[in-house]
Protein backbone atom coordinates (compact mmCIF):
# COMPACT_ATOMS: atom_id res chain seq x y z
CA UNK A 1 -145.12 18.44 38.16
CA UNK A 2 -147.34 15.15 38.40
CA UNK A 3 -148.01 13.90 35.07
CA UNK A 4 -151.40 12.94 33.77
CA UNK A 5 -152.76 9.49 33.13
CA UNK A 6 -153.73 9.17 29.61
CA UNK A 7 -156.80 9.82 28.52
CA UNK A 8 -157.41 11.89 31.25
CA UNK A 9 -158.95 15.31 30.75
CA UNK A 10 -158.71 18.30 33.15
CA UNK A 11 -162.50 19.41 34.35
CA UNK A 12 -163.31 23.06 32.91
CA UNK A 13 -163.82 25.30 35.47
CA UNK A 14 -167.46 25.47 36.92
CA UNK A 15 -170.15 28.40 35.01
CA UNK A 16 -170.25 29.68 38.44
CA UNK A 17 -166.50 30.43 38.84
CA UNK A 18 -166.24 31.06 34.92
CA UNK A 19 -168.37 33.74 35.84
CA UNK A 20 -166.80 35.21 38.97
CA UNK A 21 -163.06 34.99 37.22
CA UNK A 22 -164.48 36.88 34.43
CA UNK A 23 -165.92 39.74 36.32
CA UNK A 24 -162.60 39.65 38.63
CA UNK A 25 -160.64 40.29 36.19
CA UNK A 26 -163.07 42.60 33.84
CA UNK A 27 -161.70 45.69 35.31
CA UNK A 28 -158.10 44.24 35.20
CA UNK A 29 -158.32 44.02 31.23
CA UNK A 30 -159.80 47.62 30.94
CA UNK A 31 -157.33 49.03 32.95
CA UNK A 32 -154.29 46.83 30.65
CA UNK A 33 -156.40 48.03 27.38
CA UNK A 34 -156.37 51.49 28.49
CA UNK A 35 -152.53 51.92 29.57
CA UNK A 36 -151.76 49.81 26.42
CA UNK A 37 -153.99 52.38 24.24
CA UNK A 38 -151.77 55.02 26.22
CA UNK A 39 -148.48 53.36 25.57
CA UNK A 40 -149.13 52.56 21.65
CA UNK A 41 -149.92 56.01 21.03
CA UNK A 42 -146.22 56.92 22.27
CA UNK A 43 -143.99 57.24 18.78
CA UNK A 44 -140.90 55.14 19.71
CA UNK A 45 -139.73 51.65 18.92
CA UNK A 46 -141.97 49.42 21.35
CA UNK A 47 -145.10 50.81 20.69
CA UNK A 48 -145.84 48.59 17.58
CA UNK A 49 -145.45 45.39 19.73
CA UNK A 50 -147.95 47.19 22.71
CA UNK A 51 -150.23 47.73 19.48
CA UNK A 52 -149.88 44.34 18.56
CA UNK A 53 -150.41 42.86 21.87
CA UNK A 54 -153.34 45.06 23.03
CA UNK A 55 -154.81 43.95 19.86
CA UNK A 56 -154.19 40.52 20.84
CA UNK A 57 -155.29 40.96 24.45
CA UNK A 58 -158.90 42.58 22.95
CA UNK A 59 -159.45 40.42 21.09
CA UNK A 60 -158.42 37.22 23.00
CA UNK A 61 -160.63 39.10 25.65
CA UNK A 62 -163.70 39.53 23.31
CA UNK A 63 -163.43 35.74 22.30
CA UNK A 64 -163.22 35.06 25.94
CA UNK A 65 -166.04 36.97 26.64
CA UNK A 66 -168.40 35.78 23.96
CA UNK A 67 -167.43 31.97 24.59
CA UNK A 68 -168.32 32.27 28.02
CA UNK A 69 -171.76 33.97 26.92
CA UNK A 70 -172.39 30.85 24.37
CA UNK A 71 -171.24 28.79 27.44
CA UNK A 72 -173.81 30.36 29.63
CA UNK A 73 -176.45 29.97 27.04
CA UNK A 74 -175.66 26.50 25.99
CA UNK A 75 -175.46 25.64 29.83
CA UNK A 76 -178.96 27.67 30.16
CA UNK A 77 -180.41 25.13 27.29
CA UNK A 78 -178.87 22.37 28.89
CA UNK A 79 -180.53 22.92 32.73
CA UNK A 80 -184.15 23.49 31.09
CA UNK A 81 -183.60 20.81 29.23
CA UNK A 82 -182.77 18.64 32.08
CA UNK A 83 -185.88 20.59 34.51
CA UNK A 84 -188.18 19.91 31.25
CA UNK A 85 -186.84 16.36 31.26
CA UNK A 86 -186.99 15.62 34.97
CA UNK A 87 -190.66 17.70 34.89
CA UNK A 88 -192.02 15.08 32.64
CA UNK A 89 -190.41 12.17 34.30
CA UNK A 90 -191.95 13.36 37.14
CA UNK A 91 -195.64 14.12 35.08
CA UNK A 92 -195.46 10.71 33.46
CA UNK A 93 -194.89 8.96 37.05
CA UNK A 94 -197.36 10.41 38.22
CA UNK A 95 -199.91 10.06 35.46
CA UNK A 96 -199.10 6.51 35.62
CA UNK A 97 -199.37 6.24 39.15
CA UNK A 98 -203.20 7.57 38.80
CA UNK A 99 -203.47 4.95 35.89
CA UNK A 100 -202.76 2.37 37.93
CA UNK A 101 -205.05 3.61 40.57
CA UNK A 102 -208.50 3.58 38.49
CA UNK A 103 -207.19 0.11 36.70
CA UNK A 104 -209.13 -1.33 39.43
CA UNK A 105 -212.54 -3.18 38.75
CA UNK A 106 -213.52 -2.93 42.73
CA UNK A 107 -217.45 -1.18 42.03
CA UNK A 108 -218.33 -1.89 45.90
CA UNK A 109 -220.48 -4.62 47.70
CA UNK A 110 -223.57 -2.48 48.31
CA UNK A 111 -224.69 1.54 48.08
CA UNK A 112 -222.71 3.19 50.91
CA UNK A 113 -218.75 1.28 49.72
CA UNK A 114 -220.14 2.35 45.84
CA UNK A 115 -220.43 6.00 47.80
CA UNK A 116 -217.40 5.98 48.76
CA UNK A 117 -215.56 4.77 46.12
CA UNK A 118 -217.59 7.44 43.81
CA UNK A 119 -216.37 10.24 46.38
CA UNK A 120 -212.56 9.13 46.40
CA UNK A 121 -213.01 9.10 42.87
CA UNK A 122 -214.45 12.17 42.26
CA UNK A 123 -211.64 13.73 44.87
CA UNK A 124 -209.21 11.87 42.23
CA UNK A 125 -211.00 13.93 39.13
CA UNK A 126 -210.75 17.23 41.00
CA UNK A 127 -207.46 16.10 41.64
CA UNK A 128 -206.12 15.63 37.85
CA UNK A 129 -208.42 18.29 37.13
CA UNK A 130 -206.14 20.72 38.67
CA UNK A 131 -203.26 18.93 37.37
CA UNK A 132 -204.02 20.84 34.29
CA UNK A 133 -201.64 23.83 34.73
CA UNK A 134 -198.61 21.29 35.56
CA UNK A 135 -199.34 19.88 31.97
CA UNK A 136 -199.92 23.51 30.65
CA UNK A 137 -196.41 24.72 32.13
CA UNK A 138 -194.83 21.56 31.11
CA UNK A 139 -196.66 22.56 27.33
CA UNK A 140 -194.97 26.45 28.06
CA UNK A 141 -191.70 24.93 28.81
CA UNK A 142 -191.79 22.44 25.67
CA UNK A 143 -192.68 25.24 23.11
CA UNK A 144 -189.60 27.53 24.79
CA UNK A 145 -187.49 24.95 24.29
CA UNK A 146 -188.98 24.48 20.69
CA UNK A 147 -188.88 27.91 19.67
CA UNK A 148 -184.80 27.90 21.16
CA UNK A 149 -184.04 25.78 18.48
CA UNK A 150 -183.10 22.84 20.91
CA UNK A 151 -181.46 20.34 18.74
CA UNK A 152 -183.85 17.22 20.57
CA UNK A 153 -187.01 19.65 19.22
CA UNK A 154 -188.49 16.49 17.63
CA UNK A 155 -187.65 14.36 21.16
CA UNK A 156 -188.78 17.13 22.86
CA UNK A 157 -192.19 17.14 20.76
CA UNK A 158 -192.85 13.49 21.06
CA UNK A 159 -192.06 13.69 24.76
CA UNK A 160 -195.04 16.43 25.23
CA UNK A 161 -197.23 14.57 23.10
CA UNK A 162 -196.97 11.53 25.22
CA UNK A 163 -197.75 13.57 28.05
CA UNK A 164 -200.62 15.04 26.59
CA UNK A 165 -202.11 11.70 25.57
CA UNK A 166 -202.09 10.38 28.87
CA UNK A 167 -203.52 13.27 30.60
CA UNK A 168 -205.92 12.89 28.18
CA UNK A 169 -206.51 8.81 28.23
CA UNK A 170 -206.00 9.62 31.94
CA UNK A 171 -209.81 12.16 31.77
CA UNK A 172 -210.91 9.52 29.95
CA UNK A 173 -210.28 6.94 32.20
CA UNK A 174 -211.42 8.95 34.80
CA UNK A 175 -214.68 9.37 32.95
CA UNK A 176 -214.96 5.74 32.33
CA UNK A 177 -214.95 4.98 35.87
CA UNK A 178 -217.07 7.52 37.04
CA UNK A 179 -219.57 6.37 34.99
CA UNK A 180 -219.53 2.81 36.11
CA UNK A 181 -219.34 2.98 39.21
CA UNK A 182 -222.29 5.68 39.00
CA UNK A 183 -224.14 2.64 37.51
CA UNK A 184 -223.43 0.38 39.64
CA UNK A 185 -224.53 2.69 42.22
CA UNK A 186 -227.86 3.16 40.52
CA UNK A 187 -227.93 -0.71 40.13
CA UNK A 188 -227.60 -0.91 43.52
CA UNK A 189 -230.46 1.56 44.06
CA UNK A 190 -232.98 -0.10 41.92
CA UNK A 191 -231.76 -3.53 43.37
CA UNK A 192 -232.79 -2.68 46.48
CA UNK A 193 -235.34 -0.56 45.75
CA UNK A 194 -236.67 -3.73 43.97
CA UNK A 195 -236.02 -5.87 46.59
CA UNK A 196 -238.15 -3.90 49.27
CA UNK A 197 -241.10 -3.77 46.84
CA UNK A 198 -240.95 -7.50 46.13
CA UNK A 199 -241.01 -7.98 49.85
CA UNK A 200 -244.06 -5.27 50.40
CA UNK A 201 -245.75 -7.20 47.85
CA UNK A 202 -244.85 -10.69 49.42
CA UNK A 203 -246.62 -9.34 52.91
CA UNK A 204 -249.59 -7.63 51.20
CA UNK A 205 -250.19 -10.83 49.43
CA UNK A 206 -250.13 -12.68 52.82
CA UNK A 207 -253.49 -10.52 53.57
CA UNK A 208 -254.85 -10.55 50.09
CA UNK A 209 -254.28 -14.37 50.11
CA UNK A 210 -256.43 -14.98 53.83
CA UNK A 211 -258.98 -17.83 53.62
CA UNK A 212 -261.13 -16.04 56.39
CA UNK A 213 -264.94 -15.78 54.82
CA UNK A 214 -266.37 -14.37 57.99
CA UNK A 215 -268.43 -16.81 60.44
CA UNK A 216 -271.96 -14.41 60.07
CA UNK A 217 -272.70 -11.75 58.42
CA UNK A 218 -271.64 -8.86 60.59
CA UNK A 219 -268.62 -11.01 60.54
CA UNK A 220 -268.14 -11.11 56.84
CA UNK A 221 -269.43 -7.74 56.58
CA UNK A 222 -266.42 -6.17 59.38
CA UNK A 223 -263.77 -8.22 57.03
CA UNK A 224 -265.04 -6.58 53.41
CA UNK A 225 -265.09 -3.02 54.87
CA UNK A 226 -261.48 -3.48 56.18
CA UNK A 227 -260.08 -5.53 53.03
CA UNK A 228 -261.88 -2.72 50.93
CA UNK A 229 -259.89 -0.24 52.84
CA UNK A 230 -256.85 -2.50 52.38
CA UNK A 231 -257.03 -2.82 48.91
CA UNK A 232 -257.49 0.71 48.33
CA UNK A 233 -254.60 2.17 50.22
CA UNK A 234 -252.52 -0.96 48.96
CA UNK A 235 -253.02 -0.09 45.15
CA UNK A 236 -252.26 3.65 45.94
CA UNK A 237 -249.34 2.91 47.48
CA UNK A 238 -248.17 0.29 45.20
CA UNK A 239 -248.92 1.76 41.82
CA UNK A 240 -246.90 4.78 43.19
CA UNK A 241 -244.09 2.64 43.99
CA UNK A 242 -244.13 0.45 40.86
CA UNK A 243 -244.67 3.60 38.74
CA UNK A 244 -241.41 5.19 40.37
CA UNK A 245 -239.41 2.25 39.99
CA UNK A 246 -240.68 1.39 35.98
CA UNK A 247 -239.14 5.13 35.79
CA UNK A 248 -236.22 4.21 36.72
CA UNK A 249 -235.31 1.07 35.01
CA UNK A 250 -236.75 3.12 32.04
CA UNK A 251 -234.34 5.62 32.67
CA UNK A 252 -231.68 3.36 33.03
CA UNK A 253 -232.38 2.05 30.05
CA UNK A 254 -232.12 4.76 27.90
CA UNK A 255 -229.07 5.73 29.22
CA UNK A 256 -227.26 2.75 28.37
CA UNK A 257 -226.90 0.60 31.41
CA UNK A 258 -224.11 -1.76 31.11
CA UNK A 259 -226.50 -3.98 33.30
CA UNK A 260 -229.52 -3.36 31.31
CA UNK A 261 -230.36 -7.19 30.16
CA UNK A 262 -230.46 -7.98 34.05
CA UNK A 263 -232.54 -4.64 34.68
CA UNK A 264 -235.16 -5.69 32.36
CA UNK A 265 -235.80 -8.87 33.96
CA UNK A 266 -235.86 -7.08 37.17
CA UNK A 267 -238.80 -4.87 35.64
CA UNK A 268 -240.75 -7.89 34.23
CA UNK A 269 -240.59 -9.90 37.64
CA UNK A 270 -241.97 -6.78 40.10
CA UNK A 271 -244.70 -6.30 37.67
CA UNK A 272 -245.47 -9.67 37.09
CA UNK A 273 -245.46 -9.80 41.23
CA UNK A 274 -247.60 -6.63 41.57
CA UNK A 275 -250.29 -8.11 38.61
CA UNK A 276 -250.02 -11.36 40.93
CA UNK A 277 -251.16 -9.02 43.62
CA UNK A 278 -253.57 -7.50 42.07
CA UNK A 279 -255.64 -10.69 41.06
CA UNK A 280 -254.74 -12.16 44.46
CA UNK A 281 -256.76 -8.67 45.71
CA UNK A 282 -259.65 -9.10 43.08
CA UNK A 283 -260.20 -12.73 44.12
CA UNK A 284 -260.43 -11.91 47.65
CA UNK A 285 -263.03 -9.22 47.10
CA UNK A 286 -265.23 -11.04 44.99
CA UNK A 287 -264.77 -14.08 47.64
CA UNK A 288 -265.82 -11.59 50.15
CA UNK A 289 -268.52 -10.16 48.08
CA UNK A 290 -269.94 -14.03 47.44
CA UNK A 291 -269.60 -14.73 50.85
CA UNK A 292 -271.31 -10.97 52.19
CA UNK A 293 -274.15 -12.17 49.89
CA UNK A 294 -274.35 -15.55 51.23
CA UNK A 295 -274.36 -14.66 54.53
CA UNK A 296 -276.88 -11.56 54.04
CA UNK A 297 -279.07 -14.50 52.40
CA UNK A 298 -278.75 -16.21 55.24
CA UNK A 299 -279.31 -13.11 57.96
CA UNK A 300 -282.54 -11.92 55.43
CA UNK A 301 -284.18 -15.49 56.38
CA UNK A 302 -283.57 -15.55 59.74
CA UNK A 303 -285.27 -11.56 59.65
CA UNK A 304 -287.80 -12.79 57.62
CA UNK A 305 -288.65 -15.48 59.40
CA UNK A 306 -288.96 -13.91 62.44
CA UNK A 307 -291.18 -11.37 60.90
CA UNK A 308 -293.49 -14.16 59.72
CA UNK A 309 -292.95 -15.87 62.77
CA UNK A 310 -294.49 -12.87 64.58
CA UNK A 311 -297.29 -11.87 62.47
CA UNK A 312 -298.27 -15.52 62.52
CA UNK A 313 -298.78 -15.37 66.05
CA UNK A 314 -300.41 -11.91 65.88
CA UNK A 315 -303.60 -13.76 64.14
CA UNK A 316 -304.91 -15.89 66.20
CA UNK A 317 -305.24 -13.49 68.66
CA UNK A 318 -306.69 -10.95 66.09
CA UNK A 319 -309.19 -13.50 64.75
CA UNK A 320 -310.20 -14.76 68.22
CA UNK A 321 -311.22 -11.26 70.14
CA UNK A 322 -314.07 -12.30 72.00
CA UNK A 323 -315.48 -8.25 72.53
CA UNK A 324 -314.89 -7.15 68.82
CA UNK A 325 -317.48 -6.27 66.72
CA UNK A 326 -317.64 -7.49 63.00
CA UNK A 327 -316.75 -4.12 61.73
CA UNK A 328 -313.98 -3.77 64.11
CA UNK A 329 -312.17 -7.65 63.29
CA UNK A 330 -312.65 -6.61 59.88
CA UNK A 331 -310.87 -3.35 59.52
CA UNK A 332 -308.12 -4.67 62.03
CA UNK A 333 -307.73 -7.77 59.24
CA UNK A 334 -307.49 -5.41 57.05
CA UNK A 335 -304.30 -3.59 58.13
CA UNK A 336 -302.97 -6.65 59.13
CA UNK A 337 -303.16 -8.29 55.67
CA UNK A 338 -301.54 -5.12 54.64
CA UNK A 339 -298.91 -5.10 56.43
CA UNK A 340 -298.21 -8.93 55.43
CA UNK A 341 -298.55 -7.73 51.70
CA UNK A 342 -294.98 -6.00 52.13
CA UNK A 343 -293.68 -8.67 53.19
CA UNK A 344 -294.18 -10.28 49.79
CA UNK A 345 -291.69 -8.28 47.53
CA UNK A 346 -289.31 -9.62 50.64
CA UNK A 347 -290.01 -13.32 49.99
CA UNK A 348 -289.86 -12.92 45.82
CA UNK A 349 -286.62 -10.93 46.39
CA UNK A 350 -285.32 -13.84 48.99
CA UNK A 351 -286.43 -16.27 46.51
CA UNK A 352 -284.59 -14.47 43.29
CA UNK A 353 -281.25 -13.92 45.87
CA UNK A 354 -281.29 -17.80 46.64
CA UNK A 355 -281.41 -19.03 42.98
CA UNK A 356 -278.80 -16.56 41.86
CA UNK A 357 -276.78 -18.23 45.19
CA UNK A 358 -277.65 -21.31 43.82
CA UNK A 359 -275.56 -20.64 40.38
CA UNK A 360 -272.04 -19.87 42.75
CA UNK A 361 -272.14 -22.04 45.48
CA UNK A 362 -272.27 -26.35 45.54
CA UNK A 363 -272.29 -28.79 47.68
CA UNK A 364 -272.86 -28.30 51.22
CA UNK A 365 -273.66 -24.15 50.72
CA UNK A 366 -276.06 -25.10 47.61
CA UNK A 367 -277.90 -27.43 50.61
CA UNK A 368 -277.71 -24.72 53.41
CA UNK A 369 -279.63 -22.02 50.71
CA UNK A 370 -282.21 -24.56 49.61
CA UNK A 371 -282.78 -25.31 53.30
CA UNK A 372 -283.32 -21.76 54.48
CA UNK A 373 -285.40 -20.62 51.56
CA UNK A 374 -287.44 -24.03 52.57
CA UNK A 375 -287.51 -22.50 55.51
CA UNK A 376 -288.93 -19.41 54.99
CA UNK A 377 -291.17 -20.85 52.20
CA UNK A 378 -293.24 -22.81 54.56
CA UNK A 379 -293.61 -20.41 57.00
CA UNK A 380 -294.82 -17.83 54.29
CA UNK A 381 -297.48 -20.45 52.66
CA UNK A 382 -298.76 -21.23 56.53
CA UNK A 383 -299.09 -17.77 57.10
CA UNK A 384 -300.84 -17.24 54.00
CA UNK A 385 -303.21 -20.19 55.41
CA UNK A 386 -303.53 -18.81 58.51
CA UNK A 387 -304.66 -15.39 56.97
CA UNK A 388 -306.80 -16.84 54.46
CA UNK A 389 -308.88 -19.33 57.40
CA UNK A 390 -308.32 -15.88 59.70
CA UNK A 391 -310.53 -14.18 56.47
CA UNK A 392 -312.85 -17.25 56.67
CA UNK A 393 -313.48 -16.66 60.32
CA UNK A 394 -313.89 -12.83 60.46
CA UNK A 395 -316.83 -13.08 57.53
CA UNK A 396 -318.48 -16.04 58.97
CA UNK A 397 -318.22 -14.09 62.47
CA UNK A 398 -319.50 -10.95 60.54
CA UNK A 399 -322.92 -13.51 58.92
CA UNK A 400 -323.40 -14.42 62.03
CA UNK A 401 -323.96 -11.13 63.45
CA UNK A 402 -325.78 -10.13 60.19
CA UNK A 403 -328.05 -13.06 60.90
CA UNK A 404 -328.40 -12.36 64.56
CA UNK A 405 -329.66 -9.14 63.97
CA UNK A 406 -331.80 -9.96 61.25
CA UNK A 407 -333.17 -12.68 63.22
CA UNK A 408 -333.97 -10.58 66.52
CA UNK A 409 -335.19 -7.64 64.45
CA UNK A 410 -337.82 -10.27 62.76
CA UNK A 411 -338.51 -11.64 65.78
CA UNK A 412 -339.69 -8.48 67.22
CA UNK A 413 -341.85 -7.82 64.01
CA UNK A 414 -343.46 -11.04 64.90
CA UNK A 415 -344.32 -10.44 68.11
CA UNK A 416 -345.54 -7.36 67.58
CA UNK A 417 -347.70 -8.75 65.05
CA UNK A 418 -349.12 -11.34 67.24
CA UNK A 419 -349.48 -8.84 69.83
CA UNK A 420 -351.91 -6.66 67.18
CA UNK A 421 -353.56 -9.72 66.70
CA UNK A 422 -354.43 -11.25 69.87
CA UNK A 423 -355.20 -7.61 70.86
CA UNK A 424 -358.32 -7.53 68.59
CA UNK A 425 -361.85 -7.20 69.65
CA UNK A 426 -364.41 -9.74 68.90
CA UNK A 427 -366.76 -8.52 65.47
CA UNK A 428 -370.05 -7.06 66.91
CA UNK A 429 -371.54 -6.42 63.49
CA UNK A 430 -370.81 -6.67 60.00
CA UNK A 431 -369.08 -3.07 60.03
CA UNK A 432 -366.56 -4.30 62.97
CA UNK A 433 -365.86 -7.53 61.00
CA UNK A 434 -365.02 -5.43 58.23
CA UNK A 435 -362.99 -3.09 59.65
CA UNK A 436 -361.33 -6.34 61.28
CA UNK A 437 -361.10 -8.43 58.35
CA UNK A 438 -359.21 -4.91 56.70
CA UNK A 439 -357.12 -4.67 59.13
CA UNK A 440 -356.09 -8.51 58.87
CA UNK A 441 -355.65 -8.21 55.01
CA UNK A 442 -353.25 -5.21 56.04
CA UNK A 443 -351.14 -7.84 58.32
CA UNK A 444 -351.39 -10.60 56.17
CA UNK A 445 -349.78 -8.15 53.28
CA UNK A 446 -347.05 -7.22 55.56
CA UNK A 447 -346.53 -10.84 56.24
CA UNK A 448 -346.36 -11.44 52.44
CA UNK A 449 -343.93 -9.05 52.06
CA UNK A 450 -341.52 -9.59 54.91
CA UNK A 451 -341.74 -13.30 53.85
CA UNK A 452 -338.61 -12.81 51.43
CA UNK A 453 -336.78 -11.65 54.26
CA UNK A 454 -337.93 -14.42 56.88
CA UNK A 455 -337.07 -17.11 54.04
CA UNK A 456 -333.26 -15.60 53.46
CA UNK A 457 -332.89 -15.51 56.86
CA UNK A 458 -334.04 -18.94 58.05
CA UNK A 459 -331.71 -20.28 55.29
CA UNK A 460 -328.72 -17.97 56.49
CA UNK A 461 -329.28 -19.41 59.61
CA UNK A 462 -328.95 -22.75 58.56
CA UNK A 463 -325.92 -22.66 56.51
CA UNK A 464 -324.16 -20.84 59.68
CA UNK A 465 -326.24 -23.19 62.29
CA UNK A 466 -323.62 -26.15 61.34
CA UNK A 467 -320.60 -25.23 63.58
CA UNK A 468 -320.03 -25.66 66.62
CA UNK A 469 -319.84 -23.15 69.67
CA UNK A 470 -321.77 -20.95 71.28
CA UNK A 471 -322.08 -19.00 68.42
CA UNK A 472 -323.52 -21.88 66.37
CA UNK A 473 -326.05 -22.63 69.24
CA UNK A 474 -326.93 -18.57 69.24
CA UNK A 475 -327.38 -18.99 65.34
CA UNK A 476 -329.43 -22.32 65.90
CA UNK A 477 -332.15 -20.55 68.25
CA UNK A 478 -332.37 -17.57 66.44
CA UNK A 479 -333.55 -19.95 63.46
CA UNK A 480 -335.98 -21.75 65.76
CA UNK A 481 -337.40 -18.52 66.28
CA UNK A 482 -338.27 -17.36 63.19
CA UNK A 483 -339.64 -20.44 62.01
């Protein structure tokens, strides 16, 4: 026989073959312990030593038996032990692992990278979410072990402890980074959402900011109808927007925004933009509504000039019908002074429009009003002139006729009268020249009394004889006449 090294210990056999030896030779013993039971119960010299040796063999079988059952159980302990250890090896790997995964500070560059960081992330949560009942079986296998007795129990409890608290600072972690890159994305929202509204406003102010003051004033008056429509649909629009992004920063806010110092000033510029805007929109319409009334000042004159302009050369031709009556260049006077009495609120309210003008505008506007209500100012007081010589004429055209007809009528009286007298017959007697010298008292009373009227109308005839014209020379024999 080879001899062995020192030091050097035979291997025990393996559990597996413990186990198969055992059960090999279990009926082999039983069949020993029963012939031996047979044998000692035979009265003769040798059956004390079978006693004693089946005794021997029990028990040395028994003690066999139960050491290979501790064996088994201790070898049981040992490979959960070495699963549980290996398990959590394998746990705290991978815990770490996932640690070292979210350790990152990458939030993205813009919205759709932030996306899909947040989704891989959120895959990760669902992930370690479900990696729950590994840490639950690893707890089951930990309180097994535990309640065995396990010698390492207070190893063991540290061990699943550990575990526990990173699962746990794992969540956590997993929480942490969720919610920062959920800000970040939000950031991102309101940055751009920011950044498009700064830039609407930058164009709208383009067309708030337009020097264009129209040329006339259907000019003026085309721009102010479509910069009132602007301005409308541009503070809709933009008090919607600035509303829904003031919500959000608000929002932000309140929730604790990492970023919220830089959100802030984000707020106070767009709203200090949109108040820009705003102004910028409320200057141009009152520029518009200065320049609408300057120009309407302007378009009023040239109207209301034109209107004088035309009535003026209505009179001369109403004044100077040669085939109207008196009567009939009257009543047509008439309207037409009537119809240049409306035009007087026109001129006071052109006259109130251009001093009010007068307070805005300077310079080379202040000379343009002055020059147009100058304008219209003359043309008013000639017209007036014109009327008032137009009144002149009608009523000394109207004493004319007055005396013409008061002359011819007279006339005719007269020459009837010397008609009755030359027609008389010579007295014959003193009855005849009475009747005569009656009838010439009658004539001379009738002269008497009509001598009033001759007398006015010799002197109307004189004050009207002094012009010139054939109406003058009409007026001048008809006062011959009657003298």
């Amino acid at each position: 026989m080879v001899g062995l090294r020192p030091g050097f210990r035979v291997p025990p056999p393996s559990p597996q073959n413990l186990r198969r030896e055992l059960q090999a030779r279990r009926c082999r013993v039983a069949e020993l312990l029963e012939r031996s039971s047979a044998a000692a119960a035979v009265r003769c010299p040798e059956a004390e030593g079978v006693r004693a040796l089946r005794e021997r063999l029990g028990a040395a079988w028994g003690a066999l038996q139960e050491r290979s059952e501790r064996r088994q159980n201790e070898l049981d302990a040992a490979f959960r032990l070495q699963q549980y250890c290996c398990d959590v090896s394998d746990v705290e790997a991978w815990l770490g692992e996932q640690e070292l995964l979210l350790m990152g500070d990458d939030k993205g560059k813009d919205e759709q990278s932030t996306l899909q960081l947040l989704q891989k992330l959120l895959r990760t949560a669902q992930t370690v979410e479900n990696y729950a009942d590994t840490i639950a079986q690893l707890s089951r296998q930990c309180r097994s072990l535990l309640e065995m007795g396990h010698p390492q129990s207070e190893e063991l409890s540290r061990r699943q402890s550990r575990v526990d608290r990173l699962y746990v600072g794992l969540k956590e972690l997993l929480e942490e980074r969720k919610a920062a890159l959920e800000q970040q994305w939000w950031l991102q929202q309101l940055g751009r959402e920011v950044g498009d509204l700064e830039h609407w406003i930058a164009e709208k102010e383009v067309v708030a900011g337009s020097p264009e003051l129209g040329q006339d004033y259907e000019h003026v008056t085309l721009l102010q109808e479509k910069f009132l429509e602007f301005a409308s649909e541009t503070g809709n629009v933009g008090q919607e927007r600035i509303s829904a992004v003031n919500q959000m920063v608000d929002e932000l806010i309140d929730y604790g925004h990492a970023d919220a110092a830089t959100i802030a000033e984000w707020k106070d510029g767009v709203n200090e933009a949109w108040a820009d805007l705003l102004e910028l929109m409320e200057t141009r319409a009152q520029l518009l509504a200065a320049s609408h009334e300057l120009h309407k000042f302007f378009s009023d004159c040239r109207e209301l000039l034109g209107q004088i302009e035309e009535k003026r050369r209505r009179l001369p031709e109403l004044t100077h019908e040669p085939r109207a009556s008196a009567g009939g260049l009257q009543r047509a006077l008439g309207a037409f002074e009537r119809d240049v009495e409306v035009l007087v609120a026109q001129v006071r309210q052109l006259q109130e429009g251009a001093a009010q003008l007068r307070t805005v505008y300077a310079g080379d506007n202040a000379e343009a009003i002055a020059k147009r209500e100058q304008e219209v100012l003359k043309a008013w007081k000639e017209l007036l002139a014109a009327c008032e010589e137009g009144r002149l004429r009608v009523a000394d055209a109207a004493e004319r006729v007055r005396f013409v007809g008061a002359a011819k009528e007279l006339l005719a009286w007269m020459e009837g009268l010397l008609g009755q007298m030359a027609a008389g017959e010579r007295p014959r007697d003193v009855s005849t020249v009475e009747v005569l010298m009656t009838s010439h008292q009658g004539l001379k009373s009738e002269m008497e009394a009509r001598g009033r009227s001759v007398a006015a109308c010799l002197e109307l005839g004189r004050s009207l004889g002094v012009g010139q014209g054939p109406a003058a020379e009409e007026v001048t024999v008809g006062t011959r006449g009657t003298s």
